[in-house]
Each structure stands twice: as structure tokens, then as C-alpha cells.
PDB file of N, CA and C in Angstrom:
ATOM      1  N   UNK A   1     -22.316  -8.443   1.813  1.00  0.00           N
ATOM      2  CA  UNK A   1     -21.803  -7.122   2.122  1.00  0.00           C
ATOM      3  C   UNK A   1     -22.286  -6.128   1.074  1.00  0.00           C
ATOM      4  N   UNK A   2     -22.143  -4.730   1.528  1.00  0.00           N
ATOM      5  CA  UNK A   2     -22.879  -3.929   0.533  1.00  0.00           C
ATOM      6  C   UNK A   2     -21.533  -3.379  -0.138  1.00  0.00           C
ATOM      7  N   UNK A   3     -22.084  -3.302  -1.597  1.00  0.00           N
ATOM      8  CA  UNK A   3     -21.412  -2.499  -2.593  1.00  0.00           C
ATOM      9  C   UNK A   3     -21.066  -1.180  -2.614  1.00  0.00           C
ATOM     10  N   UNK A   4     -19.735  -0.707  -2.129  1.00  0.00           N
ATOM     11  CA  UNK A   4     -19.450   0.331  -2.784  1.00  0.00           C
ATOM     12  C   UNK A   4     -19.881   1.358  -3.613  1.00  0.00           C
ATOM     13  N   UNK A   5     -20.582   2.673  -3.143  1.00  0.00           N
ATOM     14  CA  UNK A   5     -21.158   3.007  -4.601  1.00  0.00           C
ATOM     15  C   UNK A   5     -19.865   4.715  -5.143  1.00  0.00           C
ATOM     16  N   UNK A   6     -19.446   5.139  -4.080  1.00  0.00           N
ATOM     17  CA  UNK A   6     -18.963   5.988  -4.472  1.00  0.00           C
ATOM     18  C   UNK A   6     -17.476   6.031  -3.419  1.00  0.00           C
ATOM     19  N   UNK A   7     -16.229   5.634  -3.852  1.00  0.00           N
ATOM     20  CA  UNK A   7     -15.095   5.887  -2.754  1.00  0.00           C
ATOM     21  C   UNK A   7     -14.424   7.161  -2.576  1.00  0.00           C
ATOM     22  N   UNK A   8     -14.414   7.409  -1.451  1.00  0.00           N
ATOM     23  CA  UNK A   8     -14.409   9.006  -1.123  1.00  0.00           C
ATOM     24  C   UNK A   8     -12.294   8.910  -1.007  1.00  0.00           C
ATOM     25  N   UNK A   9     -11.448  10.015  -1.239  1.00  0.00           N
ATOM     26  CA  UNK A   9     -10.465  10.103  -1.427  1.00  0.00           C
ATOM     27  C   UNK A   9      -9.751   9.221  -0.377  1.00  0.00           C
ATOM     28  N   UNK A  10     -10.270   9.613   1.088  1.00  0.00           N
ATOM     29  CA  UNK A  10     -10.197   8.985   2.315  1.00  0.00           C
ATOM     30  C   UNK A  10      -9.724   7.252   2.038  1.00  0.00           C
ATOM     31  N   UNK A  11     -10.911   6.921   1.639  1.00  0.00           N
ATOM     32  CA  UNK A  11     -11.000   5.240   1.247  1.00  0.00           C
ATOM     33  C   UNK A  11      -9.932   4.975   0.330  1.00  0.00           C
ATOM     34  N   UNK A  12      -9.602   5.623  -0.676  1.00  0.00           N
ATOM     35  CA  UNK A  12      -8.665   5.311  -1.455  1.00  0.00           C
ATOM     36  C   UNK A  12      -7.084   5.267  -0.762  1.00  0.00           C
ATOM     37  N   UNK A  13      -6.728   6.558   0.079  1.00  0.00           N
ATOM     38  CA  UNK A  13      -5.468   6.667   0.793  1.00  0.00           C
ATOM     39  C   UNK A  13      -5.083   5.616   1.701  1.00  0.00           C
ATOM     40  N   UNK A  14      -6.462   5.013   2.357  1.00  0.00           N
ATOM     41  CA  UNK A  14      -6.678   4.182   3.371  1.00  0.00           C
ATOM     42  C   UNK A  14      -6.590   2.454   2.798  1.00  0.00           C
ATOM     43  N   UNK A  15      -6.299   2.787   1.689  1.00  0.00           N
ATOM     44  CA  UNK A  15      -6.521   0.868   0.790  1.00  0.00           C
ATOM     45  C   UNK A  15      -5.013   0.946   0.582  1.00  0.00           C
ATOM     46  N   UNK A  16      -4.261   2.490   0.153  1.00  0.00           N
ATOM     47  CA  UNK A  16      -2.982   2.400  -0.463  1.00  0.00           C
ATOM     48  C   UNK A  16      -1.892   1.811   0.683  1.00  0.00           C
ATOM     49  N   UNK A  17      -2.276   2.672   1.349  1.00  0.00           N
ATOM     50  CA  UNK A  17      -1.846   2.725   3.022  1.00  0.00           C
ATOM     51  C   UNK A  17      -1.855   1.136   3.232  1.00  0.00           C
ATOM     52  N   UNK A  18      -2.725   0.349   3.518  1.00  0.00           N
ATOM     53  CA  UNK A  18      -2.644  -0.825   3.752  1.00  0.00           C
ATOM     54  C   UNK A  18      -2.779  -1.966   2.777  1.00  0.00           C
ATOM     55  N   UNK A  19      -2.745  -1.649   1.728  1.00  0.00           N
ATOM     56  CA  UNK A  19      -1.901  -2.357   0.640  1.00  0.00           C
ATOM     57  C   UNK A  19      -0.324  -2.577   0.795  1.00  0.00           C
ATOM     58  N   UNK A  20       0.218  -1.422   0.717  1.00  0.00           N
ATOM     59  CA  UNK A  20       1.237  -1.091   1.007  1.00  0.00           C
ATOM     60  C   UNK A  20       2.081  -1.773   2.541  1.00  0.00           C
ATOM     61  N   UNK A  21       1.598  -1.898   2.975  1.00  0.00           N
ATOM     62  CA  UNK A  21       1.724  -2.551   4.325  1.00  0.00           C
ATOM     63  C   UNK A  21       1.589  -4.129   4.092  1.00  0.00           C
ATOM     64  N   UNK A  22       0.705  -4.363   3.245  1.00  0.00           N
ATOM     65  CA  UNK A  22       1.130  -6.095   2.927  1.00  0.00           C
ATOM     66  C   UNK A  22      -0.203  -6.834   3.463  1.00  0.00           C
ATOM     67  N   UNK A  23      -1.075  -5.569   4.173  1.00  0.00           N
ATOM     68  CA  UNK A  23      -2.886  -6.566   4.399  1.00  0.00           C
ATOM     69  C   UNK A  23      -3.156  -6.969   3.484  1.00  0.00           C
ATOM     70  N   UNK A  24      -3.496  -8.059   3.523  1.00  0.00           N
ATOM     71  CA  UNK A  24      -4.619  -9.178   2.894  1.00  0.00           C
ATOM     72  C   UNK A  24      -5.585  -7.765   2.197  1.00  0.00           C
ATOM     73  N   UNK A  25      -5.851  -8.556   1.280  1.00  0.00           N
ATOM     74  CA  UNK A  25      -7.172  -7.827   0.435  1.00  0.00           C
ATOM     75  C   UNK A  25      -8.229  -8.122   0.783  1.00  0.00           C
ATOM     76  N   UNK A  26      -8.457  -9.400   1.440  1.00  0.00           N
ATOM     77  CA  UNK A  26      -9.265  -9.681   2.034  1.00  0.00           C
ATOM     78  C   UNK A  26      -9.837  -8.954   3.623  1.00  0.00           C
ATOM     79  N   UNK A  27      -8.838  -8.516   4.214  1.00  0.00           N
ATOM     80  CA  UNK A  27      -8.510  -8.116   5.508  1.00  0.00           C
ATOM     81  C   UNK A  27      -8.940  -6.414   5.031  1.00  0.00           C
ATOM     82  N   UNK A  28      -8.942  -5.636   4.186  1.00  0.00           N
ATOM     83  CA  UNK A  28      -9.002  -4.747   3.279  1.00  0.00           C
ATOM     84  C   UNK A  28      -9.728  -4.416   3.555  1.00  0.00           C
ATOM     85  N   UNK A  29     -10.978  -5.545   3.042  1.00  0.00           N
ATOM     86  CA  UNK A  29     -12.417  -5.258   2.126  1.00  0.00           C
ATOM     87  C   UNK A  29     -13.210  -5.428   3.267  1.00  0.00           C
ATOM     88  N   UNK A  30     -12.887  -6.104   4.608  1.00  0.00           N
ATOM     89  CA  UNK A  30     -13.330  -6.538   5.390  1.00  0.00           C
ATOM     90  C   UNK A  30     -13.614  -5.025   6.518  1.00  0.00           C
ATOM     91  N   UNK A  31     -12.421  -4.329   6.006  1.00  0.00           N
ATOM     92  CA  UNK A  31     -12.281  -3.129   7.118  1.00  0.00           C
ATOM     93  C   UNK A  31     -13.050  -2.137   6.636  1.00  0.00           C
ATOM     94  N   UNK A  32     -13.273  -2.136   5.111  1.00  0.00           N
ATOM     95  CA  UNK A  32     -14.146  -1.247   4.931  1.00  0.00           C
ATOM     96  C   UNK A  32     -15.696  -1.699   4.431  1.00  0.00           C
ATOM     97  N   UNK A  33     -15.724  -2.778   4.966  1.00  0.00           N
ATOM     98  CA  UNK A  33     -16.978  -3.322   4.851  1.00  0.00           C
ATOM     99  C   UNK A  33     -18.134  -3.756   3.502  1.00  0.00           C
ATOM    100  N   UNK A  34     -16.609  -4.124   2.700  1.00  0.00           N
ATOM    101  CA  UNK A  34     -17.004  -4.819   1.388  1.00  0.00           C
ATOM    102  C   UNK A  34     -16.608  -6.308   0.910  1.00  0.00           C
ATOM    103  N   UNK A  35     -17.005  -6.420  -0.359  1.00  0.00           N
ATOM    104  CA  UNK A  35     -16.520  -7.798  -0.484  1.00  0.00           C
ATOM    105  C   UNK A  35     -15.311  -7.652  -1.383  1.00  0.00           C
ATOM    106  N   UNK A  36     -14.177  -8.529  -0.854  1.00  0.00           N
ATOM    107  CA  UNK A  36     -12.833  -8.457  -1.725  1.00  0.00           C
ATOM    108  C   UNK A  36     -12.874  -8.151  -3.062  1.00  0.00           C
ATOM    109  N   UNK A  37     -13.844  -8.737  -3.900  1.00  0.00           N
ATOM    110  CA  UNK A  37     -14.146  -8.820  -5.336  1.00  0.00           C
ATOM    111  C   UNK A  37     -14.260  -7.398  -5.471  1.00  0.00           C
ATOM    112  N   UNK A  38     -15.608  -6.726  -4.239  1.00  0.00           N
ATOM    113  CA  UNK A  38     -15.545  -5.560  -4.699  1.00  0.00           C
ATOM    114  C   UNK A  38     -14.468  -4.458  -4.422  1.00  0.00           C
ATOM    115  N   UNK A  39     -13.771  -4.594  -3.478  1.00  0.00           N
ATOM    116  CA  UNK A  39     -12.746  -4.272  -3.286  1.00  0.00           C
ATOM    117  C   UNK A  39     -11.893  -3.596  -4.847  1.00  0.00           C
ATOM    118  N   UNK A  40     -11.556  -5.153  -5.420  1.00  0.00           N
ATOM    119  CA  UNK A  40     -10.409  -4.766  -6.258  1.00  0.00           C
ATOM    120  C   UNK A  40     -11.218  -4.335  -7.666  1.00  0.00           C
ATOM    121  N   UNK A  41     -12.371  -4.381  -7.836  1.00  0.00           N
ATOM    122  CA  UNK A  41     -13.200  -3.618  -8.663  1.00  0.00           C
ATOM    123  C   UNK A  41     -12.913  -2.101  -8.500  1.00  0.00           C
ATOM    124  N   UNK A  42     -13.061  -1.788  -7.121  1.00  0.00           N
ATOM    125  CA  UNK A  42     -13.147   0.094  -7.167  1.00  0.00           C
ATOM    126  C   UNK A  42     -12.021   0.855  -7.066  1.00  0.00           C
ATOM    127  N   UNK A  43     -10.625  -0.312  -6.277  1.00  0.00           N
ATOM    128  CA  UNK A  43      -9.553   0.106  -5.657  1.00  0.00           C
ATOM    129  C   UNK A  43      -8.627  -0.634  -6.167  1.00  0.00           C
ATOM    130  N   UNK A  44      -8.732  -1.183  -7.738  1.00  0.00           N
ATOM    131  CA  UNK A  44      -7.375  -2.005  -8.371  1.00  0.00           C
ATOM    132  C   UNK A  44      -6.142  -0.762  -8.119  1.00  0.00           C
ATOM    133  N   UNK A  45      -6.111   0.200  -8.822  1.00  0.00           N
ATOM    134  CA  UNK A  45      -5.563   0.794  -8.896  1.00  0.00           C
ATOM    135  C   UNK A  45      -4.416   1.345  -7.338  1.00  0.00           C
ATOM    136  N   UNK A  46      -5.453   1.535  -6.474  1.00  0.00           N
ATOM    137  CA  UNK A  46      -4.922   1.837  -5.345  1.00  0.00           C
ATOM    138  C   UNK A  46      -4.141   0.754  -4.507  1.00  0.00           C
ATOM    139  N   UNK A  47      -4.913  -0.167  -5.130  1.00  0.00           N
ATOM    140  CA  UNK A  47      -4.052  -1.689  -4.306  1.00  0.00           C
ATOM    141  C   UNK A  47      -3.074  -1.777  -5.127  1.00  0.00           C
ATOM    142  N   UNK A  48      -2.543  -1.493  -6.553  1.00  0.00           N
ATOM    143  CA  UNK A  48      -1.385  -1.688  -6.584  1.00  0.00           C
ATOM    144  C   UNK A  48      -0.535  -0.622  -6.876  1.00  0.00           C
ATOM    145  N   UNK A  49      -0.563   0.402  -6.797  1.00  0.00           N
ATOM    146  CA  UNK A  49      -0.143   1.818  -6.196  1.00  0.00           C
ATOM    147  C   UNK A  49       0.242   1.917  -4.577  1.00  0.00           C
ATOM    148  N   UNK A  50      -0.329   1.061  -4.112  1.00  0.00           N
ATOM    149  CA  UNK A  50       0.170   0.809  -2.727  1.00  0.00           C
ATOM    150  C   UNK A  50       1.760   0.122  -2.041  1.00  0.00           C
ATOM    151  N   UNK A  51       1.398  -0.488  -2.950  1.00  0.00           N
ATOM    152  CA  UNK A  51       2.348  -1.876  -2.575  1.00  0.00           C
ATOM    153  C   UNK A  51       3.726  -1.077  -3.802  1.00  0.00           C
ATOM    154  N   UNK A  52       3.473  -0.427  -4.567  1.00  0.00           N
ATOM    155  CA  UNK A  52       4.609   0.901  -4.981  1.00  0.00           C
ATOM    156  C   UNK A  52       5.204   1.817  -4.419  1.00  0.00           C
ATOM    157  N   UNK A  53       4.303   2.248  -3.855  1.00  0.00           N
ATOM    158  CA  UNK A  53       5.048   3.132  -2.746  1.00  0.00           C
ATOM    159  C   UNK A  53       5.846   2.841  -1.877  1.00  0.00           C
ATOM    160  N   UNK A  54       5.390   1.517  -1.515  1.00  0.00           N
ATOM    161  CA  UNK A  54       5.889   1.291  -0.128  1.00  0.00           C
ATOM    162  C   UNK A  54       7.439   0.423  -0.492  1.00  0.00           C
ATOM    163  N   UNK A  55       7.629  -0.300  -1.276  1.00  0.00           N
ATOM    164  CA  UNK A  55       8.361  -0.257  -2.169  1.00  0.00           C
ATOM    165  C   UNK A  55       9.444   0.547  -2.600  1.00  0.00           C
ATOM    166  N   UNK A  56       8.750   2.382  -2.899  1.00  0.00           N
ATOM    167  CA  UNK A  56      10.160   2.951  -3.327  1.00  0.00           C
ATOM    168  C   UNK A  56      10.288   3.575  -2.268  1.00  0.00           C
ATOM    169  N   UNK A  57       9.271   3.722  -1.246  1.00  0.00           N
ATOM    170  CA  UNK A  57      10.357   4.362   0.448  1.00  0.00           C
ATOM    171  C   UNK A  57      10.868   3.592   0.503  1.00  0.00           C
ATOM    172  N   UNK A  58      11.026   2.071   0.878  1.00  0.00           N
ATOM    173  CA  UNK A  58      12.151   1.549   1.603  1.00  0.00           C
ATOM    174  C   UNK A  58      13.609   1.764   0.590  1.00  0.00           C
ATOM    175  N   UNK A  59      13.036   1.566  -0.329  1.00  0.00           N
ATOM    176  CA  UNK A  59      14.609   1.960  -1.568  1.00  0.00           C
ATOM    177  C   UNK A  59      15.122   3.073  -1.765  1.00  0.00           C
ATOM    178  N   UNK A  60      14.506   3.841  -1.342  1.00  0.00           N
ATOM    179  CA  UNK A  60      14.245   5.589  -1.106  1.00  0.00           C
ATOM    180  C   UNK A  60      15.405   5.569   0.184  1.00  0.00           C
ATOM    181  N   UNK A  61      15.066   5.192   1.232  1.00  0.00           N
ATOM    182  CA  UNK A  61      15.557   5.419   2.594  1.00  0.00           C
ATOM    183  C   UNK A  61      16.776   4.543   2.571  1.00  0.00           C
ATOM    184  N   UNK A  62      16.823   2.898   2.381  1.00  0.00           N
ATOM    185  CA  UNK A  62      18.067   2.216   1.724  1.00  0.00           C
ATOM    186  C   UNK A  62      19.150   2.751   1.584  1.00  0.00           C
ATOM    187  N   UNK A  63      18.583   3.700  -0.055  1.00  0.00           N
ATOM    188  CA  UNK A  63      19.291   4.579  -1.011  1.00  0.00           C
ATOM    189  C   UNK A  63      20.451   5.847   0.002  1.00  0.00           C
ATOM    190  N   UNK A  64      19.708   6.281   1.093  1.00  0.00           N
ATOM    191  CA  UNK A  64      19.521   7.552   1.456  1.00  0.00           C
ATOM    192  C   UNK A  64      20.616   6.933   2.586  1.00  0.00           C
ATOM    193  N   UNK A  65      20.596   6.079   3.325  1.00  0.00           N
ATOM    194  CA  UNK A  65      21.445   5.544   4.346  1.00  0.00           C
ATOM    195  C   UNK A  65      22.785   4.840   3.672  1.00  0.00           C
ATOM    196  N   UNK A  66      22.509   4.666   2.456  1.00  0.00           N
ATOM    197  CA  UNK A  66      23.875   3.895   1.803  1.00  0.00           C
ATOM    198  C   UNK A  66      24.660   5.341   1.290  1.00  0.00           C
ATOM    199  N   UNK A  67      24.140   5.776   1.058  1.00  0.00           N
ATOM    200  CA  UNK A  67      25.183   6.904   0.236  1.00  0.00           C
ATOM    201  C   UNK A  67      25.380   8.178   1.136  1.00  0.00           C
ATOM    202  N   UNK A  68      25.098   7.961   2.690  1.00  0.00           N
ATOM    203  CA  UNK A  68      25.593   9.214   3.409  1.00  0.00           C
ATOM    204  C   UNK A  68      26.530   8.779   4.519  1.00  0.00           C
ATOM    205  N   UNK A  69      26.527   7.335   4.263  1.00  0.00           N
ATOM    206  CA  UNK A  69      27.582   6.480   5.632  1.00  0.00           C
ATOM    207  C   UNK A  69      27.092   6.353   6.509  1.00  0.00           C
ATOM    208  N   UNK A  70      25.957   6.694   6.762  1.00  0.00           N
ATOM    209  CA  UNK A  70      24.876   5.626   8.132  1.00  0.00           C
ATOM    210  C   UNK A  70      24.555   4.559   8.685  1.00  0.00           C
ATOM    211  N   UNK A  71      24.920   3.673   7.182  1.00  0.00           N
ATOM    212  CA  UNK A  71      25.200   2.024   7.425  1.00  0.00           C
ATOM    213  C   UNK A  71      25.426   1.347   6.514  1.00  0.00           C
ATOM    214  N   UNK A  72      26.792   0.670   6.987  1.00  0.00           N
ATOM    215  CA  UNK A  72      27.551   0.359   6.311  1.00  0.00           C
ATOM    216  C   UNK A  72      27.251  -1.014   5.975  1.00  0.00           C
ATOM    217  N   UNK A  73      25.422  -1.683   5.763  1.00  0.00           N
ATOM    218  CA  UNK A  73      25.402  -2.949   5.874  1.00  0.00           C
ATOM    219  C   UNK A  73      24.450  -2.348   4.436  1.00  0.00           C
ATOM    220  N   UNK A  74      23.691  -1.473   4.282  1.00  0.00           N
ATOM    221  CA  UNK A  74      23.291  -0.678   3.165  1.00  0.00           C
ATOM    222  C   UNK A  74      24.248  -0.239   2.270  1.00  0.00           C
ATOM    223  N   UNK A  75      25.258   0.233   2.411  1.00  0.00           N
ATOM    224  CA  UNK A  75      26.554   0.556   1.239  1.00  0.00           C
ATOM    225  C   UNK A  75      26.775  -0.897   1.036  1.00  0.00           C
ATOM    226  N   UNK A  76      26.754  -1.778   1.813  1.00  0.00           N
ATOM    227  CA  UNK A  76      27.542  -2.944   0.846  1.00  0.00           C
ATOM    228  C   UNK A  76      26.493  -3.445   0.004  1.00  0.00           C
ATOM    229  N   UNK A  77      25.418  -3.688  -0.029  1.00  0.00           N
ATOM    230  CA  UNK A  77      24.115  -3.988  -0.455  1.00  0.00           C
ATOM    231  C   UNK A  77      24.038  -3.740  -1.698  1.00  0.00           C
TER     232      UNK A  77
END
């Protein structure tokens, strides 16, 4: 597969995005038509910035449903 030479903002939002979502890195590198290795060479950062985000929405929203009485399976939590 060919190397990466320059990742455009796009590519980066698009690794966080499905980092975040829990794809394979492999499944990743595959979509944007690299090799995993190179993958986490250009996009360490974004791969685990991903899987952060996604992370503090759900604790975000959790948060947000426990403390307004929306569900009461989240307040007990």
C-alpha cells in the first residue's frame, strides 16, 4: 500500500470519527488505503483522541440524563 505523504484535515476527522467508534485500525488503514503501521505513524494522535471523545460524549450525555430526571437507571449509576 502506498504511504501517506501529507494528511489533509478531512483524513484526520475521519480516523477520529472511527477510532472513536471502536474500528479496527486495521479496518482504518484499509479505508484509507494505507498500511496500519502507517496509519498509526501519521494518525497516533488522532486514533487516540478518538476513542476520547467518544468516551466523554457518552459521559457527557450519561451526565446530562442523570442530573435532569430523564432516567432514572443513569441517576442510580
Amino acid at each position: 500500500m502506498p504511504a501517506l505523504v501529507d494528511p489533509t484535515e478531512e483524513d484526520r476527522r475521519l480516523v477520529r470519527a472511527m477510532s472513536g467508534f471502536g474500528i479496527p485500525q486495521e479496518q482504518i488503514a484499509t479505508h484509507l488505503g494505507i498500511d496500519a503501521k502507517t496509519l498509526r505513524k501519521h494518525f497516533r494522535q488522532d486514533l487516540d483522541r478518538g476513542m476520547v471523545e467518544a468516551t466523554a460524549k457518552v459521559a457527557q450525555s450519561l451526565f446530562q440524563m442523570a442530573t435532569t430526571g430523564k432516567n432514572v437507571a443513569a441517576a442510580i449509576f
